[in-house]
Protein backbone atom coordinates (compact mmCIF):
# COMPACT_ATOMS: atom_id res chain seq x y z
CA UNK A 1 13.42 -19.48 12.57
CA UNK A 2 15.61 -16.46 13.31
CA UNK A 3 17.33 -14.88 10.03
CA UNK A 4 20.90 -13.35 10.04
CA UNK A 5 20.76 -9.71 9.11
CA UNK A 6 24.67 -9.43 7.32
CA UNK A 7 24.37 -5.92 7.03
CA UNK A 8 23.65 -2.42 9.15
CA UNK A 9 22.49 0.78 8.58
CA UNK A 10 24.68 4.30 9.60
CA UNK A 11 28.08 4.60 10.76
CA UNK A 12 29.22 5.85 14.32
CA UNK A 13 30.55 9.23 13.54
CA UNK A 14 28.81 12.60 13.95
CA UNK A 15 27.54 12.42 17.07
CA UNK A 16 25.87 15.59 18.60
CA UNK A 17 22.23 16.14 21.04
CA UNK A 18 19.82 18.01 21.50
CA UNK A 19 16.84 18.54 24.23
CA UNK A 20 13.57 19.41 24.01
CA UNK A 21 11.96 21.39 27.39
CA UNK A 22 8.30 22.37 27.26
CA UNK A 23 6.84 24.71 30.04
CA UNK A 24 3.48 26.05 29.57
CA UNK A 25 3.38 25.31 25.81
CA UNK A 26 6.90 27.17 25.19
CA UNK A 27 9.38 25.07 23.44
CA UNK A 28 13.36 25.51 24.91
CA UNK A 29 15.70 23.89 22.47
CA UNK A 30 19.18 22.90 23.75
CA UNK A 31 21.90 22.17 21.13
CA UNK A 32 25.49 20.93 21.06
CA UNK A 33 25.41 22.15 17.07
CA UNK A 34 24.67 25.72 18.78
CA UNK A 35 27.50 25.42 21.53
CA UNK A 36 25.79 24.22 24.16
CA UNK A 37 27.72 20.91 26.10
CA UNK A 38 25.19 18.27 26.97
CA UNK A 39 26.41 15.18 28.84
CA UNK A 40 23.61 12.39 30.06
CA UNK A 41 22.92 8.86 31.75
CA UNK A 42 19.91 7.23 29.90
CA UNK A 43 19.36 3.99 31.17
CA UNK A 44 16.63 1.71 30.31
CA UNK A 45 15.10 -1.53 31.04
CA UNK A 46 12.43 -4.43 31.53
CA UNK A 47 12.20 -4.34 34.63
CA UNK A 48 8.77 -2.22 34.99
CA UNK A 49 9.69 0.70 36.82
CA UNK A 50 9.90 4.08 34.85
CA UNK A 51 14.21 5.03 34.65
CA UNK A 52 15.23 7.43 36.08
CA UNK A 53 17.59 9.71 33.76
CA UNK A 54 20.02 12.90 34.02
CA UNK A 55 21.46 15.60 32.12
CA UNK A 56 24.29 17.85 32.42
CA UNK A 57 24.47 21.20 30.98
CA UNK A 58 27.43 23.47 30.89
CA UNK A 59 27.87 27.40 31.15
CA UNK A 60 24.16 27.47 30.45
CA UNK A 61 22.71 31.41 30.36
CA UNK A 62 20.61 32.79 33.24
CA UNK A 63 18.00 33.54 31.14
CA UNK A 64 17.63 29.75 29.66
CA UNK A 65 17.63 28.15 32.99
CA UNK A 66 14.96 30.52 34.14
CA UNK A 67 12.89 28.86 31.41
CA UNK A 68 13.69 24.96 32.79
CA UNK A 69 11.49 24.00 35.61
CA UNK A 70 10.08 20.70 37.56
CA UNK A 71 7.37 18.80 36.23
CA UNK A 72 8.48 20.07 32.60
CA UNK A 73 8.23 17.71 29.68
CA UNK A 74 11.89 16.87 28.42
CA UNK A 75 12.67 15.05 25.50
CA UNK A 76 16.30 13.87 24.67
CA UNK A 77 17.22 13.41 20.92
CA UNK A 78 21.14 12.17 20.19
CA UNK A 79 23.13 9.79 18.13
CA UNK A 80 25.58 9.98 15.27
CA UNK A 81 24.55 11.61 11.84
CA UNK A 82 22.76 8.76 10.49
CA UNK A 83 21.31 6.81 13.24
CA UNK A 84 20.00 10.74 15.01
CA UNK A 85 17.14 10.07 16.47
CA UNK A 86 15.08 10.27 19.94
CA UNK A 87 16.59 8.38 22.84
CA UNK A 88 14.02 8.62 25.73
CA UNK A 89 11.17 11.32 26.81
CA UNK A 90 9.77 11.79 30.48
CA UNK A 91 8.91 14.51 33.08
CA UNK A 92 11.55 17.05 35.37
CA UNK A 93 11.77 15.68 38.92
CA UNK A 94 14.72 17.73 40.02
CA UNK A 95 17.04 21.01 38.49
CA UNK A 96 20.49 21.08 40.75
CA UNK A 97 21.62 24.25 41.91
CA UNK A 98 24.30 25.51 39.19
CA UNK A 99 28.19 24.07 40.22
CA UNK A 100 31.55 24.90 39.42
CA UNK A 101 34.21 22.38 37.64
CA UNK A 102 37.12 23.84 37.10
CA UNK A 103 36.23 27.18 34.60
CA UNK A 104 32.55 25.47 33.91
CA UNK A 105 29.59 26.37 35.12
CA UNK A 106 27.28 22.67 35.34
CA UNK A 107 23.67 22.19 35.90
CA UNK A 108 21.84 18.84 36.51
CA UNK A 109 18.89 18.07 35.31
CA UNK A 110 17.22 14.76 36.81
CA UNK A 111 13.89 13.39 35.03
CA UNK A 112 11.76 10.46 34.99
CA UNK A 113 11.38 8.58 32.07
CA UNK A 114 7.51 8.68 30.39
CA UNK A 115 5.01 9.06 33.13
CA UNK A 116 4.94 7.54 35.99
CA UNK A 117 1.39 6.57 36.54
CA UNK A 118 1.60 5.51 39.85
CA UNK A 119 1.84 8.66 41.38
CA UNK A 120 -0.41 10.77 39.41
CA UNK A 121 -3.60 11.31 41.77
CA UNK A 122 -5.47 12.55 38.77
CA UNK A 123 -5.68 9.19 36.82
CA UNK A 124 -7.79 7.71 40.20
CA UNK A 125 -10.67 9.95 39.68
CA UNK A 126 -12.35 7.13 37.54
CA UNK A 127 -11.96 4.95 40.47
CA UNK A 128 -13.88 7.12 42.93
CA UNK A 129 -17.83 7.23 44.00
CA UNK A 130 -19.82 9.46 45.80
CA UNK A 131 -22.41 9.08 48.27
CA UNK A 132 -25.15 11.22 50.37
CA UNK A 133 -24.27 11.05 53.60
CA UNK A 134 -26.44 12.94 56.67
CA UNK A 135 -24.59 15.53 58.92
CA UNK A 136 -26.40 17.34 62.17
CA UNK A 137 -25.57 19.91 63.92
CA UNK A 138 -27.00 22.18 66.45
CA UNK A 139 -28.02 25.46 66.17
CA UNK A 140 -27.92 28.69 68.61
CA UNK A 141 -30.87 27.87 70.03
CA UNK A 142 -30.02 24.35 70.40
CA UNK A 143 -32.26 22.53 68.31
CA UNK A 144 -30.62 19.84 65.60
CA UNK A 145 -30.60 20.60 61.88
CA UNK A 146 -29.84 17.55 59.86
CA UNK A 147 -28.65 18.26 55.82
CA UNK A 148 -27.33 15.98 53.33
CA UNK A 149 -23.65 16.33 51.79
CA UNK A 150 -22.12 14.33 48.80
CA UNK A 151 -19.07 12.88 50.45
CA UNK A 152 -16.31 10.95 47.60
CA UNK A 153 -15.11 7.72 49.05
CA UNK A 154 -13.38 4.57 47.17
CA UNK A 155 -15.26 2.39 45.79
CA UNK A 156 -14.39 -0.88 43.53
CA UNK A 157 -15.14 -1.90 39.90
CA UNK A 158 -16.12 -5.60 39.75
CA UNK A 159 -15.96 -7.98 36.96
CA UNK A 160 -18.29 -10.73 36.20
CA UNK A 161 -16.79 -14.04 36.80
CA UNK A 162 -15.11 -15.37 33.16
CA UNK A 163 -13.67 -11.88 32.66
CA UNK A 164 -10.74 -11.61 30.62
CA UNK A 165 -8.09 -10.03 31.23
CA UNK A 166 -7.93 -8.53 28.05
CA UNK A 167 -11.36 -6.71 28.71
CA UNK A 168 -9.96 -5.57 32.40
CA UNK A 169 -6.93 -4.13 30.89
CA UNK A 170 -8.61 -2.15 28.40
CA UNK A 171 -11.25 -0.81 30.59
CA UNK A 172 -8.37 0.68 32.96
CA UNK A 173 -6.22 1.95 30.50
CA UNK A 174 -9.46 3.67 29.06
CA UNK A 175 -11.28 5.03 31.88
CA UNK A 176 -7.69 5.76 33.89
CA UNK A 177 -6.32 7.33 30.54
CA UNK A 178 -3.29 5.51 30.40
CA UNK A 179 -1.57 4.97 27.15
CA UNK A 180 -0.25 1.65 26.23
CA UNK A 181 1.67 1.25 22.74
CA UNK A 182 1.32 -1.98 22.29
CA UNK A 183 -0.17 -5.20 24.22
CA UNK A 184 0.86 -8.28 23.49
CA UNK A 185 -0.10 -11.20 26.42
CA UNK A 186 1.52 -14.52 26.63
CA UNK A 187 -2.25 -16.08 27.60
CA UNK A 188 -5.49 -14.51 27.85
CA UNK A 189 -5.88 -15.10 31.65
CA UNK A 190 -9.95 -15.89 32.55
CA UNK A 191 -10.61 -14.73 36.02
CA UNK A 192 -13.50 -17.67 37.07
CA UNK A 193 -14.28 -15.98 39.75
CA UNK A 194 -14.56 -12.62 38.78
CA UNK A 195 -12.28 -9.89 39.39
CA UNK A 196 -12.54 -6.06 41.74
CA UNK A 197 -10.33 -3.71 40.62
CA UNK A 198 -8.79 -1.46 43.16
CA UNK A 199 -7.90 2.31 43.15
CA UNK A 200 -4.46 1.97 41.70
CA UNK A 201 -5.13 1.15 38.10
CA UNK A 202 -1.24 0.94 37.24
CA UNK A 203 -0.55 -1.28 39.49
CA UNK A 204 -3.84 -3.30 38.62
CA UNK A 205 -2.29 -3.73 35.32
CA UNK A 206 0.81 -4.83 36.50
CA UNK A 207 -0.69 -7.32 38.34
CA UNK A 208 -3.38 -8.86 35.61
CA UNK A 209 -0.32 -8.46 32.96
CA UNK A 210 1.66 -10.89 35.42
CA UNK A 211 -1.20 -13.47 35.79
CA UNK A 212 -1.19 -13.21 32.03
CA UNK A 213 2.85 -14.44 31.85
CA UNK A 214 3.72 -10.76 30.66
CA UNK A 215 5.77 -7.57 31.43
CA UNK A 216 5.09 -3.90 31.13
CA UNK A 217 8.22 -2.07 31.06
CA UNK A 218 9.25 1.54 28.96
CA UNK A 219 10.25 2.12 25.93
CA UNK A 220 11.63 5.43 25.05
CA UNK A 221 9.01 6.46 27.47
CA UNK A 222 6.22 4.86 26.25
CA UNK A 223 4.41 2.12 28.20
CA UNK A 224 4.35 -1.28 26.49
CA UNK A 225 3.05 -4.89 27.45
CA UNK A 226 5.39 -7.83 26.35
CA UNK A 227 4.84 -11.75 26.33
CA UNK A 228 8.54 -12.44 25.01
CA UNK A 229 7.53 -15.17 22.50
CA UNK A 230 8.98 -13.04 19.42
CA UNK A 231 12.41 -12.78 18.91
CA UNK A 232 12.07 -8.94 16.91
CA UNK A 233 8.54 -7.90 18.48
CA UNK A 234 9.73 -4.35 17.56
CA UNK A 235 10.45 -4.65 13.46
CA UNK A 236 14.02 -3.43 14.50
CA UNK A 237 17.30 -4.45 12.45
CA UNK A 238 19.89 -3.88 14.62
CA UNK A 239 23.40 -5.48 14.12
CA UNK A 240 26.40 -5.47 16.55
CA UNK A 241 30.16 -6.71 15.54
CA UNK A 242 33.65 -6.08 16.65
CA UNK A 243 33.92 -3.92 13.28
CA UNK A 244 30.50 -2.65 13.39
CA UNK A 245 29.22 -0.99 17.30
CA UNK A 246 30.70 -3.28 19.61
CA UNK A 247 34.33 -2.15 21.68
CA UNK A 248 34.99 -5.10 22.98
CA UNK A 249 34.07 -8.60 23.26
CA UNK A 250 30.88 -9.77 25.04
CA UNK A 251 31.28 -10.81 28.48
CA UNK A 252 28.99 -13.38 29.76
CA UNK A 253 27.70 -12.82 33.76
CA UNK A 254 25.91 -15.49 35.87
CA UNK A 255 22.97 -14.69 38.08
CA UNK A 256 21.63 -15.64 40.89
CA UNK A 257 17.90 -15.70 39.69
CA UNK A 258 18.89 -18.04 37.17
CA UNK A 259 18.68 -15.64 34.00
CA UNK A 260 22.01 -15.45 33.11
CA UNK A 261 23.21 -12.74 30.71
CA UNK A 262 25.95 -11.21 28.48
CA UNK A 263 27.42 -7.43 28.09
CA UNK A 264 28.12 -5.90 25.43
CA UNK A 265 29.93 -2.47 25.07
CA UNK A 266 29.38 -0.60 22.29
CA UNK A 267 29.36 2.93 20.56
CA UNK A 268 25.99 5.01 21.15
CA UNK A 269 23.44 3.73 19.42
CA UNK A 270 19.65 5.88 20.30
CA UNK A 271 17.42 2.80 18.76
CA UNK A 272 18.59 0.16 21.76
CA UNK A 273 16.67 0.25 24.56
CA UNK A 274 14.79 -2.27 26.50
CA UNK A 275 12.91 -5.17 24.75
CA UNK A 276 15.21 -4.05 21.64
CA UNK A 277 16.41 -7.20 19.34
CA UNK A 278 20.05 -6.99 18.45
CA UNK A 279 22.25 -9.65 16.20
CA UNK A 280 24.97 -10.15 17.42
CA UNK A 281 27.80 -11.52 15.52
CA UNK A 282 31.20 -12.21 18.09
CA UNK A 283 34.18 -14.93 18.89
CA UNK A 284 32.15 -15.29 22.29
CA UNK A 285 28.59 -14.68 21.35
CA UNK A 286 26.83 -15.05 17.95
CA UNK A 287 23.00 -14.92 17.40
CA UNK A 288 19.77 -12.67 17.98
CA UNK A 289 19.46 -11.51 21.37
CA UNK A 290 16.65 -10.07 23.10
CA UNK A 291 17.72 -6.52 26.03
CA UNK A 292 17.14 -6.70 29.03
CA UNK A 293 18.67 -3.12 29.71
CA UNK A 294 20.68 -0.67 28.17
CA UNK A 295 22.71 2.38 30.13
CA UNK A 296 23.26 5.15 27.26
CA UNK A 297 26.22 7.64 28.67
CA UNK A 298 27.88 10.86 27.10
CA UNK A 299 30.32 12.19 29.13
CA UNK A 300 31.60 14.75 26.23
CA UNK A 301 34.66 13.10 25.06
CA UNK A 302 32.45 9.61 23.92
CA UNK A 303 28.99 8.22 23.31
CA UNK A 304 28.99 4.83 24.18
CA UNK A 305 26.04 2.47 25.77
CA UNK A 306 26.49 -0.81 27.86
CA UNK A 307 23.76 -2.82 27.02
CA UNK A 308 22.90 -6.83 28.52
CA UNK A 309 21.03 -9.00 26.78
CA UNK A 310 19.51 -12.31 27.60
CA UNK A 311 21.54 -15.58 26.94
């Protein structure tokens, strides 16, 4: 039985943000309370893939862009004074070159949201093997020599038949190092057969979670594994009115897959993002709804998010 939640905490009003850049163990902190503009597009959502997020930075100093560079850790903190908090984390794919607006200097900053496991070459070391393998060549004085060389080539992890895949997902996320927050499966699939895991343990895991009537999808940059049977799976309290975070009234979209949904505009809030439970309490739309995605925008002159949630 879902409760009503009558009440919410923090008002919208305060706003400011802040980012976090790490190169090399050296922190760069980037402030709007120390006069630096920050606009951004943080969207998030269920759908599996890591987001893919930007920043905007204005009239920033030579010598703190020298200190931003790709493949550095950013984290993005924002939100109004008493909902501040940390809106997303992930890794620098791409630093514009520095453009002129009007008397403003602007630099874009484009990142990935957590890590995107599917193209780090490192985490399918686990999944390799070695074997001795006999080379010959001829000498000078044409005679053969024949020597032995360790050659790496792919090889397979099988699982007995009756695996679960409960015990398959943890040995990836163990031996490929990946770090799932939480797992939660709809049904423990039983592979009768067995299973053979291939070299892309991500996408193993995407796989198995599927068979297992599941989703993995980000959250904040974290990984996390979902079977959608709990209305709050996240503990969060969350509540959107016309007085209290929402602009405007919900609007209510059909889709062609057959998982219609409704959109709600609100002020910036940093705890939505995908998988988030928000009450809702509307003239169009009244109960607790589960996201499906949220876009979080600053543009300078407003925070605001559009978020859709399942009907």
């Amino acid at each position: 039985m879902m409760v009503e939640k009558t009440t919410s905490k923090g008002y919208y009003w305060g706003y400011s943000t802040t980012l976090v850049i790490n190169h090399n163990g050296n922190k760069l902190t980037l402030s709007e309370k120390n006069n630096v503009p920050i606009n951004y597009d943080i969207p998030s959502d269920d759908g599996g893939s890591p987001a893919t997020c930007t920043v905007t930075l204005f009239n920033l100093s030579k010598t703190h862009l020298a200190k931003i560079n790709q493949n550095d850790h950013i984290i993005v903190y924002s939100g109004p004074t008493d909902l501040y908090g940390k809106l997303t984390e992930g890794t620098i794919t791409k630093i514009a070159p520095e453009t002129l607006s009007g008397m403003d200097k602007e630099t874009q900053i484009t990142f990935e949201e957590g890590r995107d496991y599917s193209k780090d070459k490192r985490l399918y070391s686990n999944f390799n093997g070695s074997k001795l393998v006999t080379h010959t060549v001829k000498a000078s004085d044409g005679k053969s020599i024949s020597y032995k060389k360790r050659k790496i080539s792919k090889v397979n992890i099988t699982f007995k038949k009756g695996t679960k895949a409960s015990q398959i997902i943890d040995r990836i996320k163990r031996e490929a190092k990946i770090e799932i927050s939480a797992i939660n499966l709809k049904k423990n699939h039983v592979y009768k057969k067995g299973y053979t895991l291939s070299a892309k343990p991500l996408a193993a895991i995407q796989a198995i979670v599927k068979d297992c009537g599941s989703t993995v999808y980000y959250r904040k940059g974290a990984l996390y594994i979902d079977d959608g049977s709990k209305p709050n799976p996240y503990n969060e309290h969350l509540y959107l009115t016309m007085y209290h975070g929402l602009t405007q009234e919900p609007t209510y979209n059909s889709d062609d897959d057959g998982k219609p949904t409704w959109t709600l505009e609100c002020f910036d809030d940093p705890r939505v993002c995908a998988g988030s439970a928000v009450y809702v309490k509307s003239t169009n739309l009244t109960g607790l709804q589960r996201v499906k995605s949220v876009d979080h925008t600053h543009d300078q002159d407003s925070y605001k998010m559009e978020v859709v949630v399942y009907a």
